[in-house]
PDB file of N, CA and C in Angstrom:
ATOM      1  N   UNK A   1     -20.978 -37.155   1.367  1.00  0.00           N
ATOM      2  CA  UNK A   1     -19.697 -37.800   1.498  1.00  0.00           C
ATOM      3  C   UNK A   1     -19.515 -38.757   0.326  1.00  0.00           C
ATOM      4  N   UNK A   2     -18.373 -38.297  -0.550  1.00  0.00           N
ATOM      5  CA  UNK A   2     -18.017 -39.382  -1.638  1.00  0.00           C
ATOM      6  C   UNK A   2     -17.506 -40.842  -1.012  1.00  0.00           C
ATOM      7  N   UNK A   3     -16.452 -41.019  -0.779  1.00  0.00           N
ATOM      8  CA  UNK A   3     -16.063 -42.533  -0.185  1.00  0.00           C
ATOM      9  C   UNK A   3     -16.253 -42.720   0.929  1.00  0.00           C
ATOM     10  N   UNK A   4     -16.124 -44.184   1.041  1.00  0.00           N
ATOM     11  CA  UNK A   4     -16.115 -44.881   2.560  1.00  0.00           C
ATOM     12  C   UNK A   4     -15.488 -44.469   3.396  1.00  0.00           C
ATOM     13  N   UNK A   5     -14.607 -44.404   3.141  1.00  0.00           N
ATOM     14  CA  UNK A   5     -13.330 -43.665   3.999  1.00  0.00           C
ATOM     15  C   UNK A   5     -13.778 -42.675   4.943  1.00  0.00           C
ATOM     16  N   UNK A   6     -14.523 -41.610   3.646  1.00  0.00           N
ATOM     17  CA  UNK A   6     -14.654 -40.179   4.213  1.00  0.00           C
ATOM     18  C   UNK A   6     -16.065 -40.489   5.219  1.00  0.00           C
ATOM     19  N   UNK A   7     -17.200 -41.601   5.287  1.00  0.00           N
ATOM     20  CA  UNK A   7     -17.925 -42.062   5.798  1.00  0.00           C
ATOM     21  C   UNK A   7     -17.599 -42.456   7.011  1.00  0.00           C
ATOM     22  N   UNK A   8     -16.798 -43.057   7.090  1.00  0.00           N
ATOM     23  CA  UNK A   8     -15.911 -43.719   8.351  1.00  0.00           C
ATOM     24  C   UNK A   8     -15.031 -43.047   9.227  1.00  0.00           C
ATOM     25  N   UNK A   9     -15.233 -41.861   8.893  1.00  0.00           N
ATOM     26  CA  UNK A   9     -13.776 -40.561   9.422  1.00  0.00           C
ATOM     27  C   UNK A   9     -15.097 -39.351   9.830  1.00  0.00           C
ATOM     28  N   UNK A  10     -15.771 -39.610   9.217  1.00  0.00           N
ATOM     29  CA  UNK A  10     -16.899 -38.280   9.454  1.00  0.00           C
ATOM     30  C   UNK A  10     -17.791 -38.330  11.137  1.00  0.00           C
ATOM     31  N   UNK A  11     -16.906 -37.592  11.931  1.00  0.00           N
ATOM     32  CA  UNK A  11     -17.535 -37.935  13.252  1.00  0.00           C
ATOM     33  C   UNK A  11     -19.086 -37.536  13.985  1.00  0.00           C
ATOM     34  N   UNK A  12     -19.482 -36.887  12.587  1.00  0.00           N
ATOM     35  CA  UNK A  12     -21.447 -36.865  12.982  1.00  0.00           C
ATOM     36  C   UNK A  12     -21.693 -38.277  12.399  1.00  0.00           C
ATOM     37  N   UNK A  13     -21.022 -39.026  11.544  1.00  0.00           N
ATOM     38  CA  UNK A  13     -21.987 -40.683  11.473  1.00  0.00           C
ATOM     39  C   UNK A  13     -21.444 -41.312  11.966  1.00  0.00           C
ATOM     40  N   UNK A  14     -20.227 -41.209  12.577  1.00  0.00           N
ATOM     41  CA  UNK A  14     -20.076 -42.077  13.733  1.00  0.00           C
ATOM     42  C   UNK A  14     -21.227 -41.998  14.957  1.00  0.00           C
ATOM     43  N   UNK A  15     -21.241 -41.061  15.210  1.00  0.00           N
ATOM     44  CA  UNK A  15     -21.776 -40.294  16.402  1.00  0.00           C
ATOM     45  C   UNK A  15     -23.300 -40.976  16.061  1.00  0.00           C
ATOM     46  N   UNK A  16     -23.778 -40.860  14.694  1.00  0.00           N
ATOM     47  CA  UNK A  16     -25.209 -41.264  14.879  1.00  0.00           C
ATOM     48  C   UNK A  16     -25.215 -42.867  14.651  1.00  0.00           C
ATOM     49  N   UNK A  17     -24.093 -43.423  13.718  1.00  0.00           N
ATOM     50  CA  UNK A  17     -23.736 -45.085  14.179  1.00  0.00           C
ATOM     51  C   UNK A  17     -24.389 -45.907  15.401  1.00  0.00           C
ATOM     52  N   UNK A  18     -23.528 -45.025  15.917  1.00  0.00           N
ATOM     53  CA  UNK A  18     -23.217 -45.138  17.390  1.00  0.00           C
ATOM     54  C   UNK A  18     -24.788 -45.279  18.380  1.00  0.00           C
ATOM     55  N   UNK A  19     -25.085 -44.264  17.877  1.00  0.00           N
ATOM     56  CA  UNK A  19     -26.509 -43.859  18.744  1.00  0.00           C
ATOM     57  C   UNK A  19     -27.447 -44.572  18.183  1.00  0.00           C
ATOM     58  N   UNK A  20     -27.578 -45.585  16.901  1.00  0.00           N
ATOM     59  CA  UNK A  20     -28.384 -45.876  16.149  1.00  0.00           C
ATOM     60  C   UNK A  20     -28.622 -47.695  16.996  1.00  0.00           C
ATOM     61  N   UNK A  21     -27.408 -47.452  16.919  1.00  0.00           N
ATOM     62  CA  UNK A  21     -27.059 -49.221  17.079  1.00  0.00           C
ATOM     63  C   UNK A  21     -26.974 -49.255  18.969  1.00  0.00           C
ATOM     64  N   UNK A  22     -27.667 -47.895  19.417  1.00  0.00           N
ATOM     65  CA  UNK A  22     -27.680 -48.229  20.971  1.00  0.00           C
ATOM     66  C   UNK A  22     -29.140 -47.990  21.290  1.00  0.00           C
ATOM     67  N   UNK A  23     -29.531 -47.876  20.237  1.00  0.00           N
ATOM     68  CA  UNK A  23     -31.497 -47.666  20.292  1.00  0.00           C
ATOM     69  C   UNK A  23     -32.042 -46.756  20.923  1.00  0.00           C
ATOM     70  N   UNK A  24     -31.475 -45.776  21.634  1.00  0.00           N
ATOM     71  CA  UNK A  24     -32.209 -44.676  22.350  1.00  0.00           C
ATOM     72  C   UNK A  24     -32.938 -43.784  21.779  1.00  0.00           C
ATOM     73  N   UNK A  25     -32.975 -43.727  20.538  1.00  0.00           N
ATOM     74  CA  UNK A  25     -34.195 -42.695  20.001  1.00  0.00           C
ATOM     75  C   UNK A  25     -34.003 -43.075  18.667  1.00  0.00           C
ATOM     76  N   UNK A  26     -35.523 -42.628  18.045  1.00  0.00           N
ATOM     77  CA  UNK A  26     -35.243 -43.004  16.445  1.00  0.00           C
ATOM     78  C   UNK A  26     -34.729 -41.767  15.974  1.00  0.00           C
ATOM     79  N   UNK A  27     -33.942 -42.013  14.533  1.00  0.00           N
ATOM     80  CA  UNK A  27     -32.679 -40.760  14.112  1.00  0.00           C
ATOM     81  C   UNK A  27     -33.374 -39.866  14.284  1.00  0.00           C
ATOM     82  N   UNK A  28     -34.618 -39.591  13.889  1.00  0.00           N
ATOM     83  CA  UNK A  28     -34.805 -38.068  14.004  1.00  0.00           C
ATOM     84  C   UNK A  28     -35.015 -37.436  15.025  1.00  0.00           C
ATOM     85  N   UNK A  29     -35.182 -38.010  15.806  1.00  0.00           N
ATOM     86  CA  UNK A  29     -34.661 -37.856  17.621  1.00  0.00           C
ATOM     87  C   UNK A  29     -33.570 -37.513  17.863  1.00  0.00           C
ATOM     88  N   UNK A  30     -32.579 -37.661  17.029  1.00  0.00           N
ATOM     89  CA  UNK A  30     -31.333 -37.692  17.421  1.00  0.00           C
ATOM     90  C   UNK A  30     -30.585 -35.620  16.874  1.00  0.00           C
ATOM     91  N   UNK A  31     -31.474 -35.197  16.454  1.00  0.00           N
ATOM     92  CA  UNK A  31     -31.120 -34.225  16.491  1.00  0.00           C
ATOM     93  C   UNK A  31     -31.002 -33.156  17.484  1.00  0.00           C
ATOM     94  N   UNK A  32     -31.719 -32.872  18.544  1.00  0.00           N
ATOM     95  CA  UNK A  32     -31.395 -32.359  19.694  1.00  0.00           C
ATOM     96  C   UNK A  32     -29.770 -33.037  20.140  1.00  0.00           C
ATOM     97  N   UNK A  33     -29.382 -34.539  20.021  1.00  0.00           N
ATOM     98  CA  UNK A  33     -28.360 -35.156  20.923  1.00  0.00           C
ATOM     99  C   UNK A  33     -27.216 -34.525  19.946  1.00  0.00           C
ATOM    100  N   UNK A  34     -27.449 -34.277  18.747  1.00  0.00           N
ATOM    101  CA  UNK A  34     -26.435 -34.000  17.846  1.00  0.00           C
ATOM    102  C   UNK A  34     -25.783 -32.778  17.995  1.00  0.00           C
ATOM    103  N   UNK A  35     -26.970 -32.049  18.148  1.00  0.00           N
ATOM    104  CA  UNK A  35     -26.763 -30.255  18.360  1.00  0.00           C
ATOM    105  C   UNK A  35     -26.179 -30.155  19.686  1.00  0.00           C
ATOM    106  N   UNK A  36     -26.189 -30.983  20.620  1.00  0.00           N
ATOM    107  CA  UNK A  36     -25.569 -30.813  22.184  1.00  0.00           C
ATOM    108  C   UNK A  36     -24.306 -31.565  21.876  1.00  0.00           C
ATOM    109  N   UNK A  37     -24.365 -32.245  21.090  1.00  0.00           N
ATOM    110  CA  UNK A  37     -22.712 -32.998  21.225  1.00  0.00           C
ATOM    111  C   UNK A  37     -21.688 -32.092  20.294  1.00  0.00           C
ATOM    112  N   UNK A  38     -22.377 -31.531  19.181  1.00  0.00           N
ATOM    113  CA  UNK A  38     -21.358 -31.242  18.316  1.00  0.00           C
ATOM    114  C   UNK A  38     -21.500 -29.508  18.633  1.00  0.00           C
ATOM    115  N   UNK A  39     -22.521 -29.197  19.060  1.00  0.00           N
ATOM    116  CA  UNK A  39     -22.500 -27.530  19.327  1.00  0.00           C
ATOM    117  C   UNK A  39     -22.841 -26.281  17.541  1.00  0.00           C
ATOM    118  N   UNK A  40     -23.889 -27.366  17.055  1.00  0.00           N
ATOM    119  CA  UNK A  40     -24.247 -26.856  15.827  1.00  0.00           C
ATOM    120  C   UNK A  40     -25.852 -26.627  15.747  1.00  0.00           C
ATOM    121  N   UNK A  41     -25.990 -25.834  14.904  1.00  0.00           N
ATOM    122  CA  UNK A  41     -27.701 -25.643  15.686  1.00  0.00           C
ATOM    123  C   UNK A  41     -28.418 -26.796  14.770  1.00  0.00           C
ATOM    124  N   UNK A  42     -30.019 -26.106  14.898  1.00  0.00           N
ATOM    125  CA  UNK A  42     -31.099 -27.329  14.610  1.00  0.00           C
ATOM    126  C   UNK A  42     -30.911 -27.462  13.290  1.00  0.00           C
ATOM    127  N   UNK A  43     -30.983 -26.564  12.501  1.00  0.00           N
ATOM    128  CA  UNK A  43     -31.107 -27.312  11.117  1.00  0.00           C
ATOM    129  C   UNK A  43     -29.684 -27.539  10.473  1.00  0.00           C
ATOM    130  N   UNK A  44     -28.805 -27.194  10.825  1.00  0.00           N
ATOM    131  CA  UNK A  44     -27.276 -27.899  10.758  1.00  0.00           C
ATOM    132  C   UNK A  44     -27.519 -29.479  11.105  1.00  0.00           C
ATOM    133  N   UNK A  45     -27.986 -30.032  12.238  1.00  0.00           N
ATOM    134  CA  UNK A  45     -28.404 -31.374  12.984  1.00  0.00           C
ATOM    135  C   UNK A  45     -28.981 -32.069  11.930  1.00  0.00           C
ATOM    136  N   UNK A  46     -29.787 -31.385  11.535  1.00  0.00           N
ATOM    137  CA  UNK A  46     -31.151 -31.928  10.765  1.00  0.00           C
ATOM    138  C   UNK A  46     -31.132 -32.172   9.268  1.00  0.00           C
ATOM    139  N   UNK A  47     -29.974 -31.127   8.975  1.00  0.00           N
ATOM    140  CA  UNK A  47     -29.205 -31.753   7.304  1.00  0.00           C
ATOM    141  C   UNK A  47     -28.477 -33.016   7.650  1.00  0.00           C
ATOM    142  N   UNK A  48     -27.583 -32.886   8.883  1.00  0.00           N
ATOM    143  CA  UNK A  48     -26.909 -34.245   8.767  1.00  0.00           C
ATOM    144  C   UNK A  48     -27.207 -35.609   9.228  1.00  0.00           C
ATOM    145  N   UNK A  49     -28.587 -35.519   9.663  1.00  0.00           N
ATOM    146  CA  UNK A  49     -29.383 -36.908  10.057  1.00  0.00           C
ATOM    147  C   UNK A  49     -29.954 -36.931   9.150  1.00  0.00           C
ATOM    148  N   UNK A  50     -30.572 -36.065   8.193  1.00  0.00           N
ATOM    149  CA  UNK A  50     -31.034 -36.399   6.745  1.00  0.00           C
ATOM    150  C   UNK A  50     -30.079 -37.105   5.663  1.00  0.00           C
ATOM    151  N   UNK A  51     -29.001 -36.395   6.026  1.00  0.00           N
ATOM    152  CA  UNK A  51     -27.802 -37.641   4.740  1.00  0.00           C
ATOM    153  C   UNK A  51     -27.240 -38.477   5.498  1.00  0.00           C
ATOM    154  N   UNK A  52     -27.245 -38.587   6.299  1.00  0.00           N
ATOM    155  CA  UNK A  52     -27.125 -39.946   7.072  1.00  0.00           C
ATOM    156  C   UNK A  52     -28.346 -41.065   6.780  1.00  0.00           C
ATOM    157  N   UNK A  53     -29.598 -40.877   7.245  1.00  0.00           N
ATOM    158  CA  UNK A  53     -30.758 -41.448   6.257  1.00  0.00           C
ATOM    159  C   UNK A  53     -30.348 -41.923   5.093  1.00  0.00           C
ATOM    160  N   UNK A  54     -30.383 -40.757   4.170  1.00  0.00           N
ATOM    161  CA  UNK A  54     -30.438 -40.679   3.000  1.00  0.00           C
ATOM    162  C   UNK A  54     -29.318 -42.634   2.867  1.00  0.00           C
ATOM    163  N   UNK A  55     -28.297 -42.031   3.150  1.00  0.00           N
ATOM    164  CA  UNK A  55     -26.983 -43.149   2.857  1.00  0.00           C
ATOM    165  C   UNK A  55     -27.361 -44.392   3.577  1.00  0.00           C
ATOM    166  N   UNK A  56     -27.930 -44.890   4.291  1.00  0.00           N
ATOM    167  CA  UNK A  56     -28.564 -45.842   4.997  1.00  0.00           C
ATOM    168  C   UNK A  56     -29.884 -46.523   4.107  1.00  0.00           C
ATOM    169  N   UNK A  57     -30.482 -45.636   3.443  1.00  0.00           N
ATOM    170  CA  UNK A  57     -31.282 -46.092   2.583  1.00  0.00           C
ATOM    171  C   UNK A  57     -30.941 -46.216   1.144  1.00  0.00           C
ATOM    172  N   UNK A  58     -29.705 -45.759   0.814  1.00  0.00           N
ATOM    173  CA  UNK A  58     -29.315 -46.187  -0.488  1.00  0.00           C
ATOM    174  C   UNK A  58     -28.195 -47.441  -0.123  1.00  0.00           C
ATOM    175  N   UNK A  59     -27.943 -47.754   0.879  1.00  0.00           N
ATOM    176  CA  UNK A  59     -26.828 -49.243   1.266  1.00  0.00           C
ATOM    177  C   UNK A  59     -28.062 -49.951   1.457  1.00  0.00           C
ATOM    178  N   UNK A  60     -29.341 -49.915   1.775  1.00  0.00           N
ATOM    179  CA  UNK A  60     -30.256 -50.887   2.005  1.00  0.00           C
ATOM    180  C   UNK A  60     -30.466 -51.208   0.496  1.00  0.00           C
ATOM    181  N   UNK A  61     -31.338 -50.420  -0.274  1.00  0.00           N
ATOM    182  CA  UNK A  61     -31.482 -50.485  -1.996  1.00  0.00           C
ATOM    183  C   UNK A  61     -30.347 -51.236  -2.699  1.00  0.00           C
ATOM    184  N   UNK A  62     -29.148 -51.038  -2.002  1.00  0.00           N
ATOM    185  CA  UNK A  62     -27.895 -51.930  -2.983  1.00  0.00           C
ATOM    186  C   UNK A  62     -27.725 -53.156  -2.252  1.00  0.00           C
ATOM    187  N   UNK A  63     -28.043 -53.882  -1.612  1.00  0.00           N
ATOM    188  CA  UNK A  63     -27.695 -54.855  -0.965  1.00  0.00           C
ATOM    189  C   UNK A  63     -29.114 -55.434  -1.134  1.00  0.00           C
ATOM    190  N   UNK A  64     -30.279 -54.938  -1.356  1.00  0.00           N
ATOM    191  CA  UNK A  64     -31.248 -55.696  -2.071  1.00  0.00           C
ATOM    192  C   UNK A  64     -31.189 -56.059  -3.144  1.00  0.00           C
ATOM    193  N   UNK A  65     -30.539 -55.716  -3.771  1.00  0.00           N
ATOM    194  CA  UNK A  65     -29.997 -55.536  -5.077  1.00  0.00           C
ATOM    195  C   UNK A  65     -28.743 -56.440  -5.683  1.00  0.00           C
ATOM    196  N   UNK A  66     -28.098 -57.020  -4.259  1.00  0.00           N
ATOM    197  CA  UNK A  66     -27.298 -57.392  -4.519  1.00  0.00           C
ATOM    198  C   UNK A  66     -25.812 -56.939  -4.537  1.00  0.00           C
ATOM    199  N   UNK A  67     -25.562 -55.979  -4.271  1.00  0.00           N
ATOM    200  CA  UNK A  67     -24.555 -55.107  -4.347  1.00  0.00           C
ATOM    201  C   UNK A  67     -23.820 -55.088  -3.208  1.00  0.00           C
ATOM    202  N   UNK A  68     -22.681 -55.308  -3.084  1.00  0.00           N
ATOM    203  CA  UNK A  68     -22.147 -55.236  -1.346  1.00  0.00           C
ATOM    204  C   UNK A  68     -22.084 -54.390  -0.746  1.00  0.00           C
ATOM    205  N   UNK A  69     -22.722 -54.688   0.933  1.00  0.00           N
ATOM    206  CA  UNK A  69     -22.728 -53.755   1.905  1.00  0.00           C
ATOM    207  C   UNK A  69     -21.290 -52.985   2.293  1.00  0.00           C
ATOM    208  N   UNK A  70     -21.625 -51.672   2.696  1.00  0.00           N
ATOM    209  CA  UNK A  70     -20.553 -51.240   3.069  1.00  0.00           C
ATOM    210  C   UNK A  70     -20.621 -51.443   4.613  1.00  0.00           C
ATOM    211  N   UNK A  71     -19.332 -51.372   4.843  1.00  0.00           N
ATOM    212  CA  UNK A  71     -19.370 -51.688   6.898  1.00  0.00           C
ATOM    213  C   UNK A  71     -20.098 -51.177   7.215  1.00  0.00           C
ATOM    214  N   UNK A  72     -20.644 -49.945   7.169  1.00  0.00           N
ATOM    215  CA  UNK A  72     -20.875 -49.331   8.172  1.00  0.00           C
ATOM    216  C   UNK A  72     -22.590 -49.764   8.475  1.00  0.00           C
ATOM    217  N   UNK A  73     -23.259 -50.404   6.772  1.00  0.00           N
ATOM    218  CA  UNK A  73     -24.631 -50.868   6.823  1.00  0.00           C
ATOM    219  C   UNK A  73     -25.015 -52.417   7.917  1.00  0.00           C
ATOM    220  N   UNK A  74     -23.545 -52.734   7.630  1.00  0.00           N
ATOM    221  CA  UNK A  74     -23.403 -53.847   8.532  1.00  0.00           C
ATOM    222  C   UNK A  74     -23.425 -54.043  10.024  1.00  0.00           C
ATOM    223  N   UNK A  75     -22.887 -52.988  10.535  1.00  0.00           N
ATOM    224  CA  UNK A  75     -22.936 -52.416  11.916  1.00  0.00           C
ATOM    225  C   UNK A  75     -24.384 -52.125  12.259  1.00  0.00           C
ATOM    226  N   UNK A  76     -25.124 -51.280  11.287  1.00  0.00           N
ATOM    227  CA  UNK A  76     -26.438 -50.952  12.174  1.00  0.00           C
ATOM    228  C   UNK A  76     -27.743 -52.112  12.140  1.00  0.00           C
ATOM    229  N   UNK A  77     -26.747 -53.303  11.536  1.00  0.00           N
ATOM    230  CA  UNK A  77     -28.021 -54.689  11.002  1.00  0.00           C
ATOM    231  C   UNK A  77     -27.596 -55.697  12.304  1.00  0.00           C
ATOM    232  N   UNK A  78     -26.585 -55.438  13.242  1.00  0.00           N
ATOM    233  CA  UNK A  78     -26.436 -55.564  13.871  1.00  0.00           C
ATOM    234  C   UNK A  78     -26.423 -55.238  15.705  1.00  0.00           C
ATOM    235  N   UNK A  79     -26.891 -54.424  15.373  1.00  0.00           N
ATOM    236  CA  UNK A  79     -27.927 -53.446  16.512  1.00  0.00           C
ATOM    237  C   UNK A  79     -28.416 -54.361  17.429  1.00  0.00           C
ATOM    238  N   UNK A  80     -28.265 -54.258  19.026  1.00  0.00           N
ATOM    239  CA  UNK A  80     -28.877 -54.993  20.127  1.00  0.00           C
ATOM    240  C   UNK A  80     -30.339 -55.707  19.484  1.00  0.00           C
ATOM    241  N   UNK A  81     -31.383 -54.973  18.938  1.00  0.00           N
ATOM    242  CA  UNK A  81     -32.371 -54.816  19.176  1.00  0.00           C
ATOM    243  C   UNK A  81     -33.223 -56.246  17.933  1.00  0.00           C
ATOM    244  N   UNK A  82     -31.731 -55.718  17.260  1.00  0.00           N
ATOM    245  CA  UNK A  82     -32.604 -56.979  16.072  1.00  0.00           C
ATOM    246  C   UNK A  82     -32.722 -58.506  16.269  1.00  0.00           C
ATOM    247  N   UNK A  83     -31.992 -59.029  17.022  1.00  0.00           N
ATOM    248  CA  UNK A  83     -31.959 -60.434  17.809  1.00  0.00           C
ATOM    249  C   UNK A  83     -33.189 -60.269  18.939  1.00  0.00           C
ATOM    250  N   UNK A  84     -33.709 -59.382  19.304  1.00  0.00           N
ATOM    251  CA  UNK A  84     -34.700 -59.544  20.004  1.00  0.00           C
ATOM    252  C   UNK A  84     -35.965 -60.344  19.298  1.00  0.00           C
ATOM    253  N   UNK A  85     -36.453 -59.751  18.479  1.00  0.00           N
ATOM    254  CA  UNK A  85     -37.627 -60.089  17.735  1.00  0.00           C
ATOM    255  C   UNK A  85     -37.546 -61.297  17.379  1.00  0.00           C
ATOM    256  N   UNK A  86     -36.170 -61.906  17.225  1.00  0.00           N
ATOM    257  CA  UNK A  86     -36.372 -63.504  16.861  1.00  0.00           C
ATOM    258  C   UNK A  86     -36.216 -64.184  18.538  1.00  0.00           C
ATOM    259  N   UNK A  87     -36.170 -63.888  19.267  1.00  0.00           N
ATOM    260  CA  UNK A  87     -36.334 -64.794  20.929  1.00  0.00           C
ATOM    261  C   UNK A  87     -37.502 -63.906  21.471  1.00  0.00           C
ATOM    262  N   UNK A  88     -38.705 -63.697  20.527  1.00  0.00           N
ATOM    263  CA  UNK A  88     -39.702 -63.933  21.314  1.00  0.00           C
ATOM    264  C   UNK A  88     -40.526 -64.873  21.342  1.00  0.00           C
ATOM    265  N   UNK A  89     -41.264 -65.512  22.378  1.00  0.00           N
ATOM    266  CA  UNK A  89     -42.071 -66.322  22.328  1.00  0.00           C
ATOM    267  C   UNK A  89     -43.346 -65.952  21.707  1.00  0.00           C
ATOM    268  N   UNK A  90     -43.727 -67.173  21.265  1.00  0.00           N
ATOM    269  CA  UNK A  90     -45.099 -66.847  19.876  1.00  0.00           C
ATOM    270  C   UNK A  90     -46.433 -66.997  21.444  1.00  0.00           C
ATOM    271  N   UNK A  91     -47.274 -66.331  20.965  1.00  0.00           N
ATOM    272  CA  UNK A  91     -48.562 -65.708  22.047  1.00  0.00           C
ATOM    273  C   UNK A  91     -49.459 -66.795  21.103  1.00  0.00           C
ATOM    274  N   UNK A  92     -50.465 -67.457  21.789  1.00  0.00           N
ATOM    275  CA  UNK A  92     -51.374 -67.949  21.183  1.00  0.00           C
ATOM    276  C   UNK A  92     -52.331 -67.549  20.320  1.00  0.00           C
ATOM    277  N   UNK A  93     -53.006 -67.051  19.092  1.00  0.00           N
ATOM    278  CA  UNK A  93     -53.925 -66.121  18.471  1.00  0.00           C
ATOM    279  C   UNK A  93     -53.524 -65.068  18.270  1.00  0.00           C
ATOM    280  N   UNK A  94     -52.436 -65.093  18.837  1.00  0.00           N
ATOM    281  CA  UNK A  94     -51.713 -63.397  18.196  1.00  0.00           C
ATOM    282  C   UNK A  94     -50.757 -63.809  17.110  1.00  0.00           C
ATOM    283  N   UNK A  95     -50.525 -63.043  15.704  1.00  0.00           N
ATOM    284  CA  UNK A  95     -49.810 -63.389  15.153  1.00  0.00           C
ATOM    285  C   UNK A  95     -48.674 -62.283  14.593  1.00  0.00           C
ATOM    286  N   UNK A  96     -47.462 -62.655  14.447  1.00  0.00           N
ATOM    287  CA  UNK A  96     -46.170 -62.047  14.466  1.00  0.00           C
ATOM    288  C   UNK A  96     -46.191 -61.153  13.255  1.00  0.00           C
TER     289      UNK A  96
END
């Protein structure tokens, strides 16, 4: 996918957005849910959780970098799961 736009309109990364930022399986898990939702087989699934990756790890590289996030990197940094790890309580001798 060239632009944002077409990123934001493309309803397999919504779909894995979606599923990413609700924690039920890690992406590559998510290919069975893909192939039942969209009715495309396994390695159809499995190209498009790979460029989905793929684009998730090049918005991480540019925003280390300095480069501005696009929404959609913003959405999955925001995920239930990541506020967890900072409200846990520290264990004595165990370290974080």
């Amino acid at each position: 996918m060239a632009g944002k736009s077409a990123e934001r309109t493309n309803p397999y990364f919504r779909f894995l957005r979606r599923m990413h930022a609700g924690g039920r399986s890690n992406m590559y898990g998510a290919i069975p849910y893909l192939s039942a939702a969209f009715g495309c087989d396994r390695d159809e699934a499995y190209r498009i959780v790979c460029e989905w990756v793929d684009l998730q790890d090049h918005a991480a590289k540019s925003a280390a970098r300095g480069v501005a996030e696009p929404p959609r990197a913003r959405e999955s940094r925001n995920a239930p799961g990541a506020a967890a790890k900072s409200r846990r309580k520290s264990v004595p001798g165990r370290r974080s």
